[in-house]
Protein backbone atom coordinates (compact mmCIF):
# COMPACT_ATOMS: atom_id res chain seq x y z
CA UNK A 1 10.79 1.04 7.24
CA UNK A 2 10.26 4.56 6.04
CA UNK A 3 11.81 7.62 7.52
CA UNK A 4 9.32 9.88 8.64
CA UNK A 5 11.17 12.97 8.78
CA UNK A 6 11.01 16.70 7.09
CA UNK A 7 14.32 16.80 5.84
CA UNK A 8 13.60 14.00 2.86
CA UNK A 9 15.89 14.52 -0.03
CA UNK A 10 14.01 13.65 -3.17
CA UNK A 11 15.43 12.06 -5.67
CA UNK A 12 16.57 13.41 -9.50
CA UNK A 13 13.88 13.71 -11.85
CA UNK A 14 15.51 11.01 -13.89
CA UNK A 15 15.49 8.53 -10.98
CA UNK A 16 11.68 9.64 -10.60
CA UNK A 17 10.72 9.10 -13.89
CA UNK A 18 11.97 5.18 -13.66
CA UNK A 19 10.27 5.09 -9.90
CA UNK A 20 6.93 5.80 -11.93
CA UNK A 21 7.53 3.47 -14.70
CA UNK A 22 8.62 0.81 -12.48
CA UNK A 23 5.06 1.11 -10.13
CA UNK A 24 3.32 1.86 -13.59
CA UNK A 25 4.43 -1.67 -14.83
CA UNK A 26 3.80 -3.52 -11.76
CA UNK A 27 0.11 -2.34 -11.63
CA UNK A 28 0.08 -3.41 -15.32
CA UNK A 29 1.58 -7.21 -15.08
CA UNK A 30 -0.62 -7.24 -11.69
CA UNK A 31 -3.70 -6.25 -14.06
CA UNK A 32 -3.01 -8.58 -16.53
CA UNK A 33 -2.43 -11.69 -14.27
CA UNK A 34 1.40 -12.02 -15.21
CA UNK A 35 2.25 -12.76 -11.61
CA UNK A 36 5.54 -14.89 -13.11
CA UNK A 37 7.41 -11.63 -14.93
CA UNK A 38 5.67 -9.42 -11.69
CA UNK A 39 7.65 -11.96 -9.21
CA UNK A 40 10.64 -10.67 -11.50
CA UNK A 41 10.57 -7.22 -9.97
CA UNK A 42 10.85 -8.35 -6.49
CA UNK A 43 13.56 -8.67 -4.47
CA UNK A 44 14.96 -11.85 -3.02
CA UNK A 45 15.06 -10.22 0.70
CA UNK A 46 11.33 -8.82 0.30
CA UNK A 47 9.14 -7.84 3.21
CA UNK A 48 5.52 -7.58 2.31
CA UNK A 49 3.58 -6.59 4.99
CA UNK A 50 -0.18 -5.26 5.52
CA UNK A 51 -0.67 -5.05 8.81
CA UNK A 52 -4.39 -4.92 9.89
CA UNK A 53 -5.20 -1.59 11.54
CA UNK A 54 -7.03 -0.89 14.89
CA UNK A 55 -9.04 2.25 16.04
CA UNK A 56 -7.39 3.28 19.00
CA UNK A 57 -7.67 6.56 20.45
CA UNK A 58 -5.12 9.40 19.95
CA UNK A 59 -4.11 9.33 24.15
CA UNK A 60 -4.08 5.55 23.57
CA UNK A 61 -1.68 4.72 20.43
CA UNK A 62 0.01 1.42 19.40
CA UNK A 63 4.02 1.55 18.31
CA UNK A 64 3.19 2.83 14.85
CA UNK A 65 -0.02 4.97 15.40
CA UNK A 66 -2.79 2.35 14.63
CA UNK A 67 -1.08 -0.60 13.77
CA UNK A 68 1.90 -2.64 15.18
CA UNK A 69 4.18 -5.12 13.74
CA UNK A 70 3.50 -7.68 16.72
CA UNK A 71 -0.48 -7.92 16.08
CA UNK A 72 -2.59 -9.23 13.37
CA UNK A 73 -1.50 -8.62 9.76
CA UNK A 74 -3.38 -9.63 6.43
CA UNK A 75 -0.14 -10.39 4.78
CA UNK A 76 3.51 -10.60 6.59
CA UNK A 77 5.18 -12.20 3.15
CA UNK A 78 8.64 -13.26 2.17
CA UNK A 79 9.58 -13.87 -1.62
CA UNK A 80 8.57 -17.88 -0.89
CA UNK A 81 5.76 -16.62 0.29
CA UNK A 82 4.42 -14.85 -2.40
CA UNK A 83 5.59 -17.42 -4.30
CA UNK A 84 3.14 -19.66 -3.08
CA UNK A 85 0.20 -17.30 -3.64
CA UNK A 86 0.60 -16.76 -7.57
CA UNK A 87 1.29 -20.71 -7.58
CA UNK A 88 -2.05 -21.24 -5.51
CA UNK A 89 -3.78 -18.75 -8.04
CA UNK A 90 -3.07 -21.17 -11.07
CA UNK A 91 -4.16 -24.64 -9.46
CA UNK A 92 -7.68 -26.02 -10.43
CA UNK A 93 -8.69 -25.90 -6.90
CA UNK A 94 -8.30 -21.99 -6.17
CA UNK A 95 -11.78 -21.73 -6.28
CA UNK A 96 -11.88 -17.95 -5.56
CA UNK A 97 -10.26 -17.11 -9.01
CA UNK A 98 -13.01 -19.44 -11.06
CA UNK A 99 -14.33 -17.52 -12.98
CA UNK A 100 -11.17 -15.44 -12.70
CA UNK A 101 -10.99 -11.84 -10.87
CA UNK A 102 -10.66 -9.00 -13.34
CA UNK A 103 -8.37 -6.28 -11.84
CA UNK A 104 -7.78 -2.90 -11.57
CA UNK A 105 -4.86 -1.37 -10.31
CA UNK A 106 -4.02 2.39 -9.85
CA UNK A 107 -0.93 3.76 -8.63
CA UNK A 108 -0.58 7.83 -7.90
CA UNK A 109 0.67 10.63 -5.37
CA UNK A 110 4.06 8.73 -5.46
CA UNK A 111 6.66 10.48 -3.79
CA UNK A 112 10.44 9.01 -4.33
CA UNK A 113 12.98 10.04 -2.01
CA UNK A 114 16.99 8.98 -1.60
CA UNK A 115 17.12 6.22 1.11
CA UNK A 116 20.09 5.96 3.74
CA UNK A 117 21.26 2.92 2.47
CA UNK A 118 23.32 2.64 -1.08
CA UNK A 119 21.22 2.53 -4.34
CA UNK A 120 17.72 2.54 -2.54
CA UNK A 121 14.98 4.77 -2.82
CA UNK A 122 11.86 5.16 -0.11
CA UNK A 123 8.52 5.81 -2.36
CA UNK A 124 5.61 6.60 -0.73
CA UNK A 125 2.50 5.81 -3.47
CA UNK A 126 -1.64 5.85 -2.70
CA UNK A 127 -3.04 3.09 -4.94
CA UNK A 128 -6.68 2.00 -5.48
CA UNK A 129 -7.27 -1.51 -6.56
CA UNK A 130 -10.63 -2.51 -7.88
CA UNK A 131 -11.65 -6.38 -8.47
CA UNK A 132 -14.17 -7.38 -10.06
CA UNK A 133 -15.86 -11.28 -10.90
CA UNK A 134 -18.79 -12.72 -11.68
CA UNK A 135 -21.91 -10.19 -12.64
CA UNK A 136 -22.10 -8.28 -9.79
CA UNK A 137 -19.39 -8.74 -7.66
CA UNK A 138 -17.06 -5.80 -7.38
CA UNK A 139 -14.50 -4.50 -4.21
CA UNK A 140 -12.25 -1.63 -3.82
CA UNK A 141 -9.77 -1.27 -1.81
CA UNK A 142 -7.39 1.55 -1.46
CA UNK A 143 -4.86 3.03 0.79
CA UNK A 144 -1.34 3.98 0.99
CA UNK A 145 2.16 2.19 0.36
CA UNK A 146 5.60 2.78 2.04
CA UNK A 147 8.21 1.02 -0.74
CA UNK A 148 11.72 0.52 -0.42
CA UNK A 149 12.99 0.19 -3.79
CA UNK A 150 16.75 -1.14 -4.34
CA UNK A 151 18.99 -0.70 -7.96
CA UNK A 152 20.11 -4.23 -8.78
CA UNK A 153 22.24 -5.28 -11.99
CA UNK A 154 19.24 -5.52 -14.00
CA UNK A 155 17.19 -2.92 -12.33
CA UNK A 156 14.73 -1.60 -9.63
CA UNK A 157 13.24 -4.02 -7.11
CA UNK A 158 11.20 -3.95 -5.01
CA UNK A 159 12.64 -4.72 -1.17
CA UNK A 160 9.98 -3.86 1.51
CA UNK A 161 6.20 -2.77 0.78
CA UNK A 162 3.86 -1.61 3.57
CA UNK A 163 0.39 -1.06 2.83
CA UNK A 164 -1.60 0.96 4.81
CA UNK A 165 -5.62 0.65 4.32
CA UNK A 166 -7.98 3.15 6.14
CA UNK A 167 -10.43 0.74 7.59
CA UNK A 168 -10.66 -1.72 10.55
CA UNK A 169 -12.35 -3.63 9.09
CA UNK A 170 -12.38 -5.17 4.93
CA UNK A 171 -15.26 -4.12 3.32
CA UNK A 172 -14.38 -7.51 1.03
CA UNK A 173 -14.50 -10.86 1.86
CA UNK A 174 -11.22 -11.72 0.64
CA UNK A 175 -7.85 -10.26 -0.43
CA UNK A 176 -7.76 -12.49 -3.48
CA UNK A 177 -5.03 -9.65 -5.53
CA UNK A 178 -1.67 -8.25 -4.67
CA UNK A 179 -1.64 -4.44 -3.52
C-alpha cells in the first residue's frame, strides 16, 4: 500500500498545499456529520482498511510488523460499504448515534509524497479523533494513516486508507466515526 523506502520523492509545495486542504476538509465534513458531500471525496475503487493490531514479539513478527491483512480487521471497507455505514447512521434505529456523537477530528504530521502510479500521491498523516455523547461519555482514538490519494477530473480522492492505532486493544466500546 505504501512504499516504505528512503528514497521518497515528495511532492511540489503546490501539490502539498491541496494534500492539506483536501485532509483539512475531510476532518471538517466528518466533524460536521456531512457524510453525503464526505462520500464525494472518495474514490469508487476505495480500500478502507483498519486492521486490528497484535503484540507480537520483535523475533516473532506477522507480514506487516504487528498486523496482517489475513487476520482480524475493525474495518476492511469498499465504497458500498461505507455506503452502508453513513446510511445506517441516519435510520431511527442506529441507536448508538441517539443522542448523536459530537466529533472531533484532527489531522497533522502529513507527509505527501509522488506515488509510482500516474496522478497519485502516498500521504502519510497522524490524526486524533475525539467523540463525545451524552454527559460524560468521551473516547479518543488516535494513530496513524497510510493514504493513497488519486487526481480525478474534479479532483483529489481518496483511493486506499490504512489506519494504524497503537493499541491491542480499543479503549472504546465502539467505532461509531470514520478515521
Amino acid at each position: 500500500m505504501f512504499t516504505k523506502s528512503a528514497a521518497l520523492e515528495s511532492v511540489s509545495q503546490d501539490v502539498f498545499f491541496e494534500v492539506a486542504a483536501f485532509l483539512n476538509k475531510e476532518a471538517r465534513l466528518l466533524d460536521e456529520e456531512r457524510f453525503e458531500e464526505w462520500l464525494g471525496l472518495i474514490h469508487e475503487d476505495i480500500h478502507y482498511w483498519m486492521p486490528g493490531i497484535e503484540n507480537r514479539r520483535r523475533e516473532n513478527p506477522l507480514k506487516q510488523g504487528f498486523y496482517d491483512k489475513d487476520h482480524m480487521a475493525y474495518f476492511d471497507d469498499s465504497l458500498r460499504d461505507l455506503q452502508r455505514r453513513v446510511a445506517r447512521f441516519r435510520q431511527p434505529s442506529a441507536w448508538a448515534e441517539n443522542p448523536a456523537t459530537r466529533n472531533v477530528h484532527h489531522v497533522s504530521n502529513v507527509e505527501a509524497f509522488v506515488a509510482q502510479a500516474p496522478n497519485t500521491y502516498e500521504v502519510y498523516s497522524t490524526f486524533t479523533s475525539i467523540r463525545s455523547r451524552g454527559l460524560d461519555e468521551e473516547y479518543v482514538i488516535y494513530g496513524r494513516r497510510y493514504d493513497t490519494l488519486i487526481r480525478t477530473e474534479s479532483g483529489l480522492k481518496l483511493l486506499k486508507r490504512l489506519i494504524l492505532i497503537p493499541n491491542a486493544t480499543l479503549s472504546c466500546k465502539n467505532i461509531n466515526t470514520f478515521l
